[in-house]
C-alpha atoms as a PDB file:
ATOM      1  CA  UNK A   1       5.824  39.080  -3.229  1.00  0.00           C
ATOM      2  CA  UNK A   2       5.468  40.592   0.218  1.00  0.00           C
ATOM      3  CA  UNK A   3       7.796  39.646   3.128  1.00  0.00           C
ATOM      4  CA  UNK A   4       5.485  37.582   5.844  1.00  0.00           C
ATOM      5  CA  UNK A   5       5.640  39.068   9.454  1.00  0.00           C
ATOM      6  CA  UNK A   6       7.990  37.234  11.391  1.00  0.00           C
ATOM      7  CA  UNK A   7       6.159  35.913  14.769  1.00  0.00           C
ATOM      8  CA  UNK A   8       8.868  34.224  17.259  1.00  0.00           C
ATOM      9  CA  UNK A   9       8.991  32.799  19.955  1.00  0.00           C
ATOM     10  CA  UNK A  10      12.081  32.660  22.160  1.00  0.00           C
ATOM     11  CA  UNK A  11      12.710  29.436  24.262  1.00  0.00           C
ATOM     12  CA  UNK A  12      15.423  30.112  26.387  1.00  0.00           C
ATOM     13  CA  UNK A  13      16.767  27.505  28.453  1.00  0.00           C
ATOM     14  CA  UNK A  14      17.883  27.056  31.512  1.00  0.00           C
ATOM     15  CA  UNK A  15      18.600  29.927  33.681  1.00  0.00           C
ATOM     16  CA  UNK A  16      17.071  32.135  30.798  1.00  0.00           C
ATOM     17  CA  UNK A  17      19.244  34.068  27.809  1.00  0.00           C
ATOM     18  CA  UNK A  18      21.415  37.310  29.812  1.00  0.00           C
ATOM     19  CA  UNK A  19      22.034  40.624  27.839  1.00  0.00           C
ATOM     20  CA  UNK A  20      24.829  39.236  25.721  1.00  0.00           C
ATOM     21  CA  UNK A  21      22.675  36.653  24.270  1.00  0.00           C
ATOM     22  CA  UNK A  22      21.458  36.189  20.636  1.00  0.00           C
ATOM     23  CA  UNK A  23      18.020  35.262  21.863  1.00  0.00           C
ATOM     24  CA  UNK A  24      18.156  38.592  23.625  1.00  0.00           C
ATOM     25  CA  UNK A  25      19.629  40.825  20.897  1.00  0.00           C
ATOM     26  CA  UNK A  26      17.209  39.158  18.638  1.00  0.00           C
ATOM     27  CA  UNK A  27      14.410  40.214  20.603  1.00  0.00           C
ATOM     28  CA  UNK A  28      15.929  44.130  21.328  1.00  0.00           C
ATOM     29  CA  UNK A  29      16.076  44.081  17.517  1.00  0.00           C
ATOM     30  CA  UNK A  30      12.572  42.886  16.329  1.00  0.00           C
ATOM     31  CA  UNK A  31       9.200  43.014  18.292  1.00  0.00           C
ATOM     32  CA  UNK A  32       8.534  39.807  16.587  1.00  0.00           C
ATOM     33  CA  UNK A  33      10.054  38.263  18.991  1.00  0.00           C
ATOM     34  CA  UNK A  34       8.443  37.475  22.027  1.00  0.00           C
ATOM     35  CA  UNK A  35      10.368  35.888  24.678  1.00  0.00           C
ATOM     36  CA  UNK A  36       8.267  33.041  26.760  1.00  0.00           C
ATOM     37  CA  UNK A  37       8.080  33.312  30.238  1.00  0.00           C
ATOM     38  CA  UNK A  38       8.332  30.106  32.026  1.00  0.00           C
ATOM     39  CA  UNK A  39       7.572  29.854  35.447  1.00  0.00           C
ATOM     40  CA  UNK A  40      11.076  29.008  37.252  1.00  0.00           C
ATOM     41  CA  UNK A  41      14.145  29.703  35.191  1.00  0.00           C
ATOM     42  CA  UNK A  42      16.152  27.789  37.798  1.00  0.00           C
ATOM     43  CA  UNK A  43      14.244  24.479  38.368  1.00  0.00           C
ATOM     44  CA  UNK A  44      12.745  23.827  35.011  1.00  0.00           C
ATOM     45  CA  UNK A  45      10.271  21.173  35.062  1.00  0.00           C
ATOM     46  CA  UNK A  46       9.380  19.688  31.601  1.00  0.00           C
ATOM     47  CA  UNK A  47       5.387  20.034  32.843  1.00  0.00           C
ATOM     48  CA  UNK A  48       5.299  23.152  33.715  1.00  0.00           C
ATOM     49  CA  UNK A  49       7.702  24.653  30.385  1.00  0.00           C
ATOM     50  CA  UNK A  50       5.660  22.372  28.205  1.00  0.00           C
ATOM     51  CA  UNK A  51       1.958  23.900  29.398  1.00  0.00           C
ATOM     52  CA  UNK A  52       3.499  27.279  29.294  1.00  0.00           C
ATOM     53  CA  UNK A  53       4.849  26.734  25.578  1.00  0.00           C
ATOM     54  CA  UNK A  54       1.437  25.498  24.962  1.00  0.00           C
ATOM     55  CA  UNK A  55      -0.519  28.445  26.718  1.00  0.00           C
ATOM     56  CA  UNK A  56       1.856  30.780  24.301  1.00  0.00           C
ATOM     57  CA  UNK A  57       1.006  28.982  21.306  1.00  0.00           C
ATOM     58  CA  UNK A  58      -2.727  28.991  21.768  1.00  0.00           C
ATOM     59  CA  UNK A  59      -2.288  33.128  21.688  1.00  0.00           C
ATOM     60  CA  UNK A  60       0.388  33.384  18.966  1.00  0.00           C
ATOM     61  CA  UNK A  61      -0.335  34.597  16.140  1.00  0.00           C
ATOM     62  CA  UNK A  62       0.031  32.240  12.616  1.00  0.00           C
ATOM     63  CA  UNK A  63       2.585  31.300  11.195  1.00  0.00           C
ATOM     64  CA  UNK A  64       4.691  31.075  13.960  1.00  0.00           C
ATOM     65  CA  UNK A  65       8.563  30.335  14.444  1.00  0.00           C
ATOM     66  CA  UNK A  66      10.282  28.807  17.671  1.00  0.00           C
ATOM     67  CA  UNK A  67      13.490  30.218  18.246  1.00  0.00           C
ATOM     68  CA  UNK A  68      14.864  27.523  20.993  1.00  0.00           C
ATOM     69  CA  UNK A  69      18.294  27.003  22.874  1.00  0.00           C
ATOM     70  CA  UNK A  70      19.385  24.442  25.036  1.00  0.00           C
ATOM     71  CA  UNK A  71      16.644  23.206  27.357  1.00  0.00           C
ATOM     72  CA  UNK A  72      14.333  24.748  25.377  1.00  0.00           C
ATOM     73  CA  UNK A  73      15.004  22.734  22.793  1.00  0.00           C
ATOM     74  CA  UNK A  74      13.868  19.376  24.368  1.00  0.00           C
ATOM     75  CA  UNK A  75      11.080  21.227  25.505  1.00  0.00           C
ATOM     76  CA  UNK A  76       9.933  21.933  21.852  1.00  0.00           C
ATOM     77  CA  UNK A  77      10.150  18.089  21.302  1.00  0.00           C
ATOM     78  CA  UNK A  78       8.306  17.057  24.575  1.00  0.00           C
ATOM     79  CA  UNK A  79       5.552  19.994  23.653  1.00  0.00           C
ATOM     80  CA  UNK A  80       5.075  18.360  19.985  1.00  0.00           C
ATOM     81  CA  UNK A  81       5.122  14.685  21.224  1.00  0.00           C
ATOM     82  CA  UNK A  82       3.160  14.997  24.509  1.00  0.00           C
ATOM     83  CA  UNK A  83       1.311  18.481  24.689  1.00  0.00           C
ATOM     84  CA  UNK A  84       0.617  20.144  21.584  1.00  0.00           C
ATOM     85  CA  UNK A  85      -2.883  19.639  20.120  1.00  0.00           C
ATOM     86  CA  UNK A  86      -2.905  19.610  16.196  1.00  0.00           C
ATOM     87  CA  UNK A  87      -4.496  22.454  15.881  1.00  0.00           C
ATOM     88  CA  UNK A  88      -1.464  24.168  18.098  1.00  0.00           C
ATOM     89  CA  UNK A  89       0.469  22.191  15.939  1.00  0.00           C
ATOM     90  CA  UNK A  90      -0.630  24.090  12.801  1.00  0.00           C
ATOM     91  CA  UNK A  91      -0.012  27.311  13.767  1.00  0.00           C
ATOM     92  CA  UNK A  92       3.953  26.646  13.836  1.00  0.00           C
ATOM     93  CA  UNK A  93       5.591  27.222  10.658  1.00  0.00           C
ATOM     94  CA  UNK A  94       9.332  25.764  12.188  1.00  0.00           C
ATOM     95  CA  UNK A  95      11.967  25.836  14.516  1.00  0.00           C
ATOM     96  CA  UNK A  96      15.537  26.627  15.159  1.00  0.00           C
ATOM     97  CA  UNK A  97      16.944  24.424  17.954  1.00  0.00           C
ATOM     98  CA  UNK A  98      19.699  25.534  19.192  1.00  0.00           C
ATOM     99  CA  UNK A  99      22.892  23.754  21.193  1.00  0.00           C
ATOM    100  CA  UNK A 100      20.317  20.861  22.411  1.00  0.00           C
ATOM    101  CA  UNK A 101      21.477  19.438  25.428  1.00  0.00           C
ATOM    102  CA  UNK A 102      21.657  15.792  26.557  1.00  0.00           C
ATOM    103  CA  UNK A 103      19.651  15.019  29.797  1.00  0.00           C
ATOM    104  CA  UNK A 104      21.969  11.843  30.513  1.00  0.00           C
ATOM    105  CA  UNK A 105      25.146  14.127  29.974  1.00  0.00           C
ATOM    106  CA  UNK A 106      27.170  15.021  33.031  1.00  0.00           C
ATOM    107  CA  UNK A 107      26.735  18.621  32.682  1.00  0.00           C
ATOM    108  CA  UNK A 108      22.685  18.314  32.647  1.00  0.00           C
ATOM    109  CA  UNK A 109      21.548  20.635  35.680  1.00  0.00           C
ATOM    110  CA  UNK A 110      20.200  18.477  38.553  1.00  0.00           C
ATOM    111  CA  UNK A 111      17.324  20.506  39.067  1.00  0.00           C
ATOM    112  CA  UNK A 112      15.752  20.086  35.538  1.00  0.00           C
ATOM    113  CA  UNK A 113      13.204  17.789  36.137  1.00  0.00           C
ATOM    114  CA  UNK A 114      11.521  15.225  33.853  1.00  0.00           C
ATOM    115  CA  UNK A 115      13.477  15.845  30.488  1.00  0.00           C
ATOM    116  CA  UNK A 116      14.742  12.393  29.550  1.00  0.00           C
ATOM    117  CA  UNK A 117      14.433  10.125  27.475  1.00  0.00           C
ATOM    118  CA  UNK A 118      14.157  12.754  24.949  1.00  0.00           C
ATOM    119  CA  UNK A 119      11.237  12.051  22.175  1.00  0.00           C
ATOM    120  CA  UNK A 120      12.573  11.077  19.405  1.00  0.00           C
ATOM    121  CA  UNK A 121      10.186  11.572  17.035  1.00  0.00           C
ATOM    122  CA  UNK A 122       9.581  12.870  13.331  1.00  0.00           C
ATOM    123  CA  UNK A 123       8.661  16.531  14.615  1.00  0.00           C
ATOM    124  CA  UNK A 124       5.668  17.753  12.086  1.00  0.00           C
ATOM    125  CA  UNK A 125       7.201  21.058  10.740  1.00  0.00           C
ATOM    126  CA  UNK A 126      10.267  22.030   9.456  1.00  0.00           C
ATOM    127  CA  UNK A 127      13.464  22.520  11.883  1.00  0.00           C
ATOM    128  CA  UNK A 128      17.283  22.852  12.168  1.00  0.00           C
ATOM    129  CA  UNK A 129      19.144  21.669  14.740  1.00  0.00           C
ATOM    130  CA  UNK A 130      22.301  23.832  15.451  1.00  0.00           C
ATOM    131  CA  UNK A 131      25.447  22.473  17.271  1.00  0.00           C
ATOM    132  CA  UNK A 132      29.232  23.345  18.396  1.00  0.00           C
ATOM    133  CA  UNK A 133      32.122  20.957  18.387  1.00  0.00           C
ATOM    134  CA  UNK A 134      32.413  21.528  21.743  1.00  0.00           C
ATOM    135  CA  UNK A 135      29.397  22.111  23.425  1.00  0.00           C
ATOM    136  CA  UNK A 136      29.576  20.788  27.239  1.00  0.00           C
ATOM    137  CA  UNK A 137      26.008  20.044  27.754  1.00  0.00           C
ATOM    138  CA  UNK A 138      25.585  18.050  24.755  1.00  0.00           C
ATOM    139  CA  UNK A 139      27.885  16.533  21.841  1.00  0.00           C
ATOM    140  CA  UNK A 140      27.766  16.345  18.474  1.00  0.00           C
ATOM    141  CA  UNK A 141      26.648  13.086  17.925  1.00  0.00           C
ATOM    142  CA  UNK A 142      23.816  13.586  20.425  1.00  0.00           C
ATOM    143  CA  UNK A 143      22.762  16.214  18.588  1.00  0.00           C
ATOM    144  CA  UNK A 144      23.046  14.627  15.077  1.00  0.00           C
ATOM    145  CA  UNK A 145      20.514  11.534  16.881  1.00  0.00           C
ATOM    146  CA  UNK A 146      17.961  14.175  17.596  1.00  0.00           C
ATOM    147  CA  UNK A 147      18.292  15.681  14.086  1.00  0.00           C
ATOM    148  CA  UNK A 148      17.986  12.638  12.518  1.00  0.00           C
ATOM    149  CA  UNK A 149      15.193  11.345  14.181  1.00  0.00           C
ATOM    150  CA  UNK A 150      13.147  14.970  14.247  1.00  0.00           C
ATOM    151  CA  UNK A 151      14.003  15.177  10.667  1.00  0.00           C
ATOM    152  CA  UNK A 152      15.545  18.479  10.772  1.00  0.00           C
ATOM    153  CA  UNK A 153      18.688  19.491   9.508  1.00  0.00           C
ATOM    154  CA  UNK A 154      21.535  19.759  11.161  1.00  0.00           C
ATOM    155  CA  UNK A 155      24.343  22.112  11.119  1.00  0.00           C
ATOM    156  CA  UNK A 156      27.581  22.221  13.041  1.00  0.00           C
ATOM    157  CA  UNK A 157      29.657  24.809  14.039  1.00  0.00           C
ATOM    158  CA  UNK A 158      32.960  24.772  15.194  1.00  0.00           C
ATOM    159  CA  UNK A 159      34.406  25.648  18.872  1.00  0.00           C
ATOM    160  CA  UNK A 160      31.412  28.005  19.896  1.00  0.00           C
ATOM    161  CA  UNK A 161      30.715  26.088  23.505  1.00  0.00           C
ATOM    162  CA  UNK A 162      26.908  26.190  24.051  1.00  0.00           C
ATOM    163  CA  UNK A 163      26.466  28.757  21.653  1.00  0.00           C
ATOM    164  CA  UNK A 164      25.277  31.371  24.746  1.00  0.00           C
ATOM    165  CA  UNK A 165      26.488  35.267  25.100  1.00  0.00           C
ATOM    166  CA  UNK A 166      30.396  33.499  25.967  1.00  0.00           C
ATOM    167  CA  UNK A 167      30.113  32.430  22.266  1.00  0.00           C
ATOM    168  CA  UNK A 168      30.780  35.925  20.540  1.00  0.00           C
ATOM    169  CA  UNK A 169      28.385  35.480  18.042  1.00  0.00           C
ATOM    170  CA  UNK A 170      26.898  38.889  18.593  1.00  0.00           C
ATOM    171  CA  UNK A 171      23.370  39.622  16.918  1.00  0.00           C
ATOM    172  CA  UNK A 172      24.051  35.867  15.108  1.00  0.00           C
ATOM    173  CA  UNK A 173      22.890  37.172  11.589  1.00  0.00           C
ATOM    174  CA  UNK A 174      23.321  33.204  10.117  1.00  0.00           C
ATOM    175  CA  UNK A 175      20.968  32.268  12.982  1.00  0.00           C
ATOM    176  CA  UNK A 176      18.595  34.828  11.969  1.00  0.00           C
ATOM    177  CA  UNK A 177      18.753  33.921   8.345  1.00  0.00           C
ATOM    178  CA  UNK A 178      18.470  30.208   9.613  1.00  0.00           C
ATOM    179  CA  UNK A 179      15.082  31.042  11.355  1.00  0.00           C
ATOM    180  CA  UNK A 180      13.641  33.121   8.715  1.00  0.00           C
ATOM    181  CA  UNK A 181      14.451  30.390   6.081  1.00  0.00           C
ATOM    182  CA  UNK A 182      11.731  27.797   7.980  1.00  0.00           C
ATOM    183  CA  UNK A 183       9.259  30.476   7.263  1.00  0.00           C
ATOM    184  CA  UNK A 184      10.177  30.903   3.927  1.00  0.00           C
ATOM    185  CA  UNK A 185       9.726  27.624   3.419  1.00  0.00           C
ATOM    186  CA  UNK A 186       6.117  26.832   4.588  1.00  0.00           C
END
């Protein structure tokens, strides 16, 4: 059996994903990941990183993995529930989302705009929603909601923060395997 080209794309979220970052080294590792480019890192609007996501999509090639953190996580769930045609929709194979933060937290940037309530919503392909004990922008339980009502799984890891470049995880080799996994699987 051949090994199926891996075609990601990387949601950062707010602010973007620095050098340090696992979204980043994943990308400086493999060209099949392919960063998306939304049009104001600093005053995300869900509009706006939704029709970009979508605009991505429509030139990805299929199968095709999301590989989402923070804000770009509830922007995965807006794009399936409010944006994505099903065609777009069948070119996605899964999704890793990755320290999901909660828009009613207190640590939810002020300038992210229309990004609650979150949909929550059976998402249509396979996912796996990864959190930290002690993640500021969104907790545990929070995160366990959105898995359970996306029907992904949900894993938790202990004391990594937001699971960013301050985490230490380095090139994240458990995420990779994670991400590759929801191909596998389709």
């Amino acid at each position: 059996m051949t090994e199926q080209k891996l075609n990601a794309l990387v949601l950062p979220g707010y602010q973007n994903s620095g050098a340090g970052h696992w979204q980043t080294r994943w990308e400086a590792l493999d060209p099949g990941f392919v960063r998306v480019q939304m049009p104001d890192w600093d005053h995300p609007s869900r509009d706006a990183w939704c029709r970009t996501l979508d605009a991505a999509v429509a030139v990805a090639e299929a199968p095709v993995v999301f590989a989402a953190h923070s804000l770009g996580c509830l922007t995965t769930a807006f794009w399936v529930s409010q944006y994505a045609s099903d065609a777009q929709l069948a070119k996605v194979a899964g999704a890793l989302l990755v320290a999901v933060p909660d828009p009613t937290g207190a640590h939810f940037p002020s300038d992210a705009t229309g990004f609650a309530p979150v949909p929550l919503t059976r998402l249509p392909f396979p996912t796996i929603v990864v959190s930290s004990s002690d993640d500021p922008y969104g907790g545990v339980a929070f995160s366990q909601t959105c898995a359970n009502s996306w029907g992904s799984r949900w894993v938790g890891l202990c004391s990594r923060g937001h699971i960013n470049a301050d985490s230490g995880l380095g090139d994240w080799d458990e995420g990779r395997s994670w991400l590759a996994s929801l191909l596998a699987s389709r």
